[in-house]
N, C-alpha and C. Protein backbone atom coordinates (compact mmCIF):
# COMPACT_ATOMS: atom_id res chain seq x y z
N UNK A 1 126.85 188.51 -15.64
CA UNK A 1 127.88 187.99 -14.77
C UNK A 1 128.00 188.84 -13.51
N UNK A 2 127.44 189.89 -13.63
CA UNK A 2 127.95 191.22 -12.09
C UNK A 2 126.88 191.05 -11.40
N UNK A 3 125.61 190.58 -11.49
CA UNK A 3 124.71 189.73 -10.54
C UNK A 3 124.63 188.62 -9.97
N UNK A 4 125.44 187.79 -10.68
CA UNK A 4 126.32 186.67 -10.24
C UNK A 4 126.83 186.54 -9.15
N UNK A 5 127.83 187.48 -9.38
CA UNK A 5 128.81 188.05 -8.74
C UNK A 5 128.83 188.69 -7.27
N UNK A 6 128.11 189.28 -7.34
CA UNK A 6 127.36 190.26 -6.25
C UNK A 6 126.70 189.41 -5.97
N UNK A 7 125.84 188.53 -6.09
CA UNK A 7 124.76 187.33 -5.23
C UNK A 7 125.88 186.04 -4.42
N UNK A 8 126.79 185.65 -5.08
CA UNK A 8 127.84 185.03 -4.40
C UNK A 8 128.33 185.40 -3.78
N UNK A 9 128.62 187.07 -3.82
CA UNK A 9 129.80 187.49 -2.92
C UNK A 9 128.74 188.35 -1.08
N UNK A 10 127.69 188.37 -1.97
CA UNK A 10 126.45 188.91 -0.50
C UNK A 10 126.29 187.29 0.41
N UNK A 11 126.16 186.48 -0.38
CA UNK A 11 125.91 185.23 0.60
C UNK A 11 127.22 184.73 1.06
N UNK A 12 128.29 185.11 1.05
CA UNK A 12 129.65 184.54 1.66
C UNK A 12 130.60 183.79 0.87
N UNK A 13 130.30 183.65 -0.45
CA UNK A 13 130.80 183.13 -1.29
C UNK A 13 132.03 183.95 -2.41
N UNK A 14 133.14 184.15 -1.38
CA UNK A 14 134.02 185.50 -2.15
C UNK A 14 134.55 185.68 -3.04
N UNK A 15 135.71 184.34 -2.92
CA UNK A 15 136.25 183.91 -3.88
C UNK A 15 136.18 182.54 -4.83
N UNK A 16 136.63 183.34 -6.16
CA UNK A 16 136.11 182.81 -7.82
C UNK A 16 136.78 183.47 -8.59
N UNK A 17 137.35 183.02 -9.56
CA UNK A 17 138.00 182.66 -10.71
C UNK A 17 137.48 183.13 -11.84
N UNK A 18 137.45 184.71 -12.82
CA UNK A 18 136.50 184.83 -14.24
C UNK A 18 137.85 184.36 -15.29
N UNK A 19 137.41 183.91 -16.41
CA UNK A 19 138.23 183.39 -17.25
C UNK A 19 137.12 183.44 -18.54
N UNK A 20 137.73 184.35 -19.73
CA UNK A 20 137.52 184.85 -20.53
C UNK A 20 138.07 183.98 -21.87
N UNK A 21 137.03 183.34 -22.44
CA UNK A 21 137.52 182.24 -23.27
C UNK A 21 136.44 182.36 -24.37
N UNK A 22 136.62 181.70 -25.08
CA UNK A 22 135.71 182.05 -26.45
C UNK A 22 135.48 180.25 -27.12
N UNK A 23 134.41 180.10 -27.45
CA UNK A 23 133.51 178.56 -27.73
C UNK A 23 132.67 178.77 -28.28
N UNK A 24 132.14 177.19 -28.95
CA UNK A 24 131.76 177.06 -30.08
C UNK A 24 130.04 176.13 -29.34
N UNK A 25 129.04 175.91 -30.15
CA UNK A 25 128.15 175.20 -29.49
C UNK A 25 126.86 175.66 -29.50
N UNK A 26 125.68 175.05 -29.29
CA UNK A 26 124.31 175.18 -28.95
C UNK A 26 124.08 176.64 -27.71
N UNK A 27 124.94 176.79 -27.38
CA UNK A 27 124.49 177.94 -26.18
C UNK A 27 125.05 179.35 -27.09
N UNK A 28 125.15 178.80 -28.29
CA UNK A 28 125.79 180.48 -28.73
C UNK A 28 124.29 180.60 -29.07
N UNK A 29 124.04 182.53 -29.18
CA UNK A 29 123.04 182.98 -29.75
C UNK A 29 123.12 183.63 -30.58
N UNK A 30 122.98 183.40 -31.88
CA UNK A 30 123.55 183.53 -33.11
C UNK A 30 122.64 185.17 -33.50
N UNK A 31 121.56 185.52 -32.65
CA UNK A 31 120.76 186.75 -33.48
C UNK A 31 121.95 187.90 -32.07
N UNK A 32 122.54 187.80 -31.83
CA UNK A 32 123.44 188.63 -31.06
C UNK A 32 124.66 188.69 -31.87
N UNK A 33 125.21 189.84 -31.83
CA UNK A 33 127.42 189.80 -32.78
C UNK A 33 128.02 189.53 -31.89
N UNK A 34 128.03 189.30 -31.17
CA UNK A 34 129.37 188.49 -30.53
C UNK A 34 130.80 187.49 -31.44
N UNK A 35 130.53 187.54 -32.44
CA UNK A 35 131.60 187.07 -33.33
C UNK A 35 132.95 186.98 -32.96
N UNK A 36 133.52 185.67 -33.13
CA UNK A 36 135.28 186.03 -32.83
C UNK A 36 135.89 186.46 -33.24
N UNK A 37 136.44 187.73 -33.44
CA UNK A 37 137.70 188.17 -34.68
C UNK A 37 138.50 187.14 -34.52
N UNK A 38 139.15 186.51 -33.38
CA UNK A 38 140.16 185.85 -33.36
C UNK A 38 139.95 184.82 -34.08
N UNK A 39 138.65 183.98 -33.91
CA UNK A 39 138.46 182.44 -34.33
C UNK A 39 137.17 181.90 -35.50
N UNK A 40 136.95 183.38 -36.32
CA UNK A 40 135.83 183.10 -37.50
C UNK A 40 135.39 182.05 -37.98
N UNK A 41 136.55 181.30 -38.30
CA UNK A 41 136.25 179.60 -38.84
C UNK A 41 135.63 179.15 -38.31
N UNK A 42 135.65 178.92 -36.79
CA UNK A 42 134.81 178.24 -35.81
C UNK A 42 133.65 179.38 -35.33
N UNK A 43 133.15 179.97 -36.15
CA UNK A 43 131.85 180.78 -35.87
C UNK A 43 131.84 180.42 -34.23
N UNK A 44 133.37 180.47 -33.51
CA UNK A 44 133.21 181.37 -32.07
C UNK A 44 132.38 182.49 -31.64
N UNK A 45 132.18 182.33 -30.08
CA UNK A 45 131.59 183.37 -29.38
C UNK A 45 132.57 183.13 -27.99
N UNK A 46 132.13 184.72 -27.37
CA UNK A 46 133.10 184.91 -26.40
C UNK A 46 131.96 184.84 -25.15
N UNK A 47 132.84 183.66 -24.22
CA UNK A 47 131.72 183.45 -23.55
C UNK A 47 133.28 183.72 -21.93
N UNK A 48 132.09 184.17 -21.14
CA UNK A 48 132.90 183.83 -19.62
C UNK A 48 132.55 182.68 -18.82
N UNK A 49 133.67 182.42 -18.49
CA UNK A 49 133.85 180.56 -17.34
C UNK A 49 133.97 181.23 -15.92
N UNK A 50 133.40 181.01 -15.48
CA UNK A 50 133.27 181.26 -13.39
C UNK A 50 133.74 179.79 -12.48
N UNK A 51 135.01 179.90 -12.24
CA UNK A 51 135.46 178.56 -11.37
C UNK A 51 135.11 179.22 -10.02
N UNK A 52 134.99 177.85 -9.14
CA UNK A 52 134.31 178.18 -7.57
C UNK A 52 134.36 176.84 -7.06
N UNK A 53 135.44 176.60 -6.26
CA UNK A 53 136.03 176.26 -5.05
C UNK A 53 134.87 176.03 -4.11
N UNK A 54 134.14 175.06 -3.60
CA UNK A 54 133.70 174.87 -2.41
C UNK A 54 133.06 173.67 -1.76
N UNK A 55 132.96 173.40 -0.45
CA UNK A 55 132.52 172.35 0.07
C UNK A 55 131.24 171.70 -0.26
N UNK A 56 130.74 170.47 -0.40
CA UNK A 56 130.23 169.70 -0.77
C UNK A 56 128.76 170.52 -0.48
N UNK A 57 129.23 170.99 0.77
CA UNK A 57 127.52 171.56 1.47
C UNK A 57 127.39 172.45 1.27
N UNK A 58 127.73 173.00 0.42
CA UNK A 58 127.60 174.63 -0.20
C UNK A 58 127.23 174.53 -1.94
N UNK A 59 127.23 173.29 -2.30
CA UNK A 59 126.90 173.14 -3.98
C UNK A 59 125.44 173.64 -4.08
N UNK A 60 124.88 173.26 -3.38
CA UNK A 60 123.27 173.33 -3.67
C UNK A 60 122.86 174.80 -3.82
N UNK A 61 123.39 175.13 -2.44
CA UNK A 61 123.41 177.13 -2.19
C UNK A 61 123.89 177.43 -3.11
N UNK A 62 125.15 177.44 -3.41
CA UNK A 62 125.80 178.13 -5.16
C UNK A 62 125.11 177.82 -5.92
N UNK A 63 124.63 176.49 -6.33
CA UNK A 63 123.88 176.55 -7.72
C UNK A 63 122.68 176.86 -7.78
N UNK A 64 121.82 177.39 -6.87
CA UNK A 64 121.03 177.75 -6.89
C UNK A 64 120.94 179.49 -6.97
N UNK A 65 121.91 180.17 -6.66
CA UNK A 65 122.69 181.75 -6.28
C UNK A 65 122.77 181.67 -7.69
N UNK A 66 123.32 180.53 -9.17
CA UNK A 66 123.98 181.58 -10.19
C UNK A 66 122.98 180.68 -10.83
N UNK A 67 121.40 179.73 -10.78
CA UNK A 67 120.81 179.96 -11.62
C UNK A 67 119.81 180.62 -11.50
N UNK A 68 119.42 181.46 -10.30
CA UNK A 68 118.51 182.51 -9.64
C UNK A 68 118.94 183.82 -10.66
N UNK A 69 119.87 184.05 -10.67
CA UNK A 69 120.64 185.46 -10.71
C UNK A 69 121.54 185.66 -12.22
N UNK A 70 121.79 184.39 -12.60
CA UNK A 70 122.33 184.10 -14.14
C UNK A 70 121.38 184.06 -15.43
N UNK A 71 120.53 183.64 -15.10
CA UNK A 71 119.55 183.44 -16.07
C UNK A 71 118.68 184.71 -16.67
N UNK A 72 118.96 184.65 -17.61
CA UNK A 72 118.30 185.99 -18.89
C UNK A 72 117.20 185.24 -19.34
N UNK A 73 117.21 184.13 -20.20
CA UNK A 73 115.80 183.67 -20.64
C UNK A 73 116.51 183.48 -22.09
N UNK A 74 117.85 183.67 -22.33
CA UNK A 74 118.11 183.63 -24.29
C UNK A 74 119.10 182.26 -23.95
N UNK A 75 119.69 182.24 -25.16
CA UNK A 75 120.55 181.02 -25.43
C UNK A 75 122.02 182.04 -25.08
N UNK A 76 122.89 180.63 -23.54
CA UNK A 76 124.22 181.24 -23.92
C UNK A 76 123.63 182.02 -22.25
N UNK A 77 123.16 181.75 -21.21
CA UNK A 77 122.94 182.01 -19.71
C UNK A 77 124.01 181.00 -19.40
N UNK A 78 124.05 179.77 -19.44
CA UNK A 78 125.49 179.19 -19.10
C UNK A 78 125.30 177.81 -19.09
N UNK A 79 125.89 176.82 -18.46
CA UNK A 79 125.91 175.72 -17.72
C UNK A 79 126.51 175.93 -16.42
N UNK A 80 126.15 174.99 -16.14
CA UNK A 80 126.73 174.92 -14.21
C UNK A 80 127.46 173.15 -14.34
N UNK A 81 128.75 173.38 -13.91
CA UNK A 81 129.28 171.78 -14.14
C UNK A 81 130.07 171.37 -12.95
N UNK A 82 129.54 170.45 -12.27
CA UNK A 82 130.39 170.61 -11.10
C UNK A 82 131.04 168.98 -10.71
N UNK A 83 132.57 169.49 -10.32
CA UNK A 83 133.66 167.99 -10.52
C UNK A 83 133.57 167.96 -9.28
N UNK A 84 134.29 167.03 -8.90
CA UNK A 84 134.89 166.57 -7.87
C UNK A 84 136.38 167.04 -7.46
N UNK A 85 136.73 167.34 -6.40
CA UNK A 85 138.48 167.89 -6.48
C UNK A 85 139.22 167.07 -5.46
N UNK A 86 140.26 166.04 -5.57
CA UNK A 86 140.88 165.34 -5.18
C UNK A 86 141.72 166.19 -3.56
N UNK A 87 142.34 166.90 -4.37
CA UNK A 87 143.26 167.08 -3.20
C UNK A 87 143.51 168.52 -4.04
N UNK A 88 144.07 169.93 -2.49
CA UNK A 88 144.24 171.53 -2.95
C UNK A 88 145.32 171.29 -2.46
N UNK A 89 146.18 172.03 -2.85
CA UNK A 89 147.89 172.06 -2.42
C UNK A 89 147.66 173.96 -2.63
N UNK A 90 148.06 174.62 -1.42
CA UNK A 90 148.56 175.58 -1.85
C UNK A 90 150.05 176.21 -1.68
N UNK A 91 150.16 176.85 -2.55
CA UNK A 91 151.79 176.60 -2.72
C UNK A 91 152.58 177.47 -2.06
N UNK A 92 151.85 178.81 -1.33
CA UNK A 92 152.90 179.52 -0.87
C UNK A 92 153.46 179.06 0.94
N UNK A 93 152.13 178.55 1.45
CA UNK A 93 152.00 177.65 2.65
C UNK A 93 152.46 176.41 2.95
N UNK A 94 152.57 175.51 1.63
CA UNK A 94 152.70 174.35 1.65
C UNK A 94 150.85 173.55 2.49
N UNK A 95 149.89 174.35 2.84
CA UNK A 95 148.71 174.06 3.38
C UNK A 95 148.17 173.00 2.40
N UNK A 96 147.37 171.98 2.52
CA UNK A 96 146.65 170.91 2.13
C UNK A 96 145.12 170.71 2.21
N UNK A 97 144.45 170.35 1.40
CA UNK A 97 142.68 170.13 2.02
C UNK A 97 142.09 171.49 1.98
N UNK A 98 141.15 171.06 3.41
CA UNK A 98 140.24 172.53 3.33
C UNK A 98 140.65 173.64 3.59
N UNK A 99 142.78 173.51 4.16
CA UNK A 99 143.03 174.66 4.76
C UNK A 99 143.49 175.53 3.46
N UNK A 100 144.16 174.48 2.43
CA UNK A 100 144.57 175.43 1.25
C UNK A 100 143.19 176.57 1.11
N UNK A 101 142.21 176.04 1.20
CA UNK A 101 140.95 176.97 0.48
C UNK A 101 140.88 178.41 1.66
């Protein structure tokens, strides 16, 4: 994730969101312990989520920055999933659109 990180943040890409969550699935790599204490039943793993905010014309550049720089070669390098975002409200401005960002 700190090559990630550092490759987004060298190409202009600053701000992002880490969120520390733990899941179940085909991307776990089961010959690694990563085990959940918290969630055993569900033979959890603790995986990190990277949210990232940006314009339409910048998807290609990002996803190409975190599968250049993300990728190890094992199970559990990541997915890349990218939505659509209606409308940004930010709240201390009352700002809207591209200015919230």
């Amino acid at each position: 994730m700190e090559e990630v990180y550092h490759a987004l943040d060298d190409a202009g890409f600053c701000c992002m969101t880490f969120v520390e969550c733990e899941g179940t699935g085909k991307y776990s790599d089961h010959d690694k312990e990563h085990i959940s204490a918290k969630y055993p039943f569900a033979d959890a793993y603790r995986v990190i989520k990277v949210e990232i905010l940006i314009a339409d014309e910048h998807v290609e550049p990002v996803v190409n920055i975190i599968r250049k720089n993300g990728r190890t070669g094992y199970r559990g390098d990541g997915l890349i999933i990218i939505s659509p975002v209606d409308e940004v409200y930010k709240v201390r401005t009352d700002e809207t659109g591209i200015l919230a960002v």
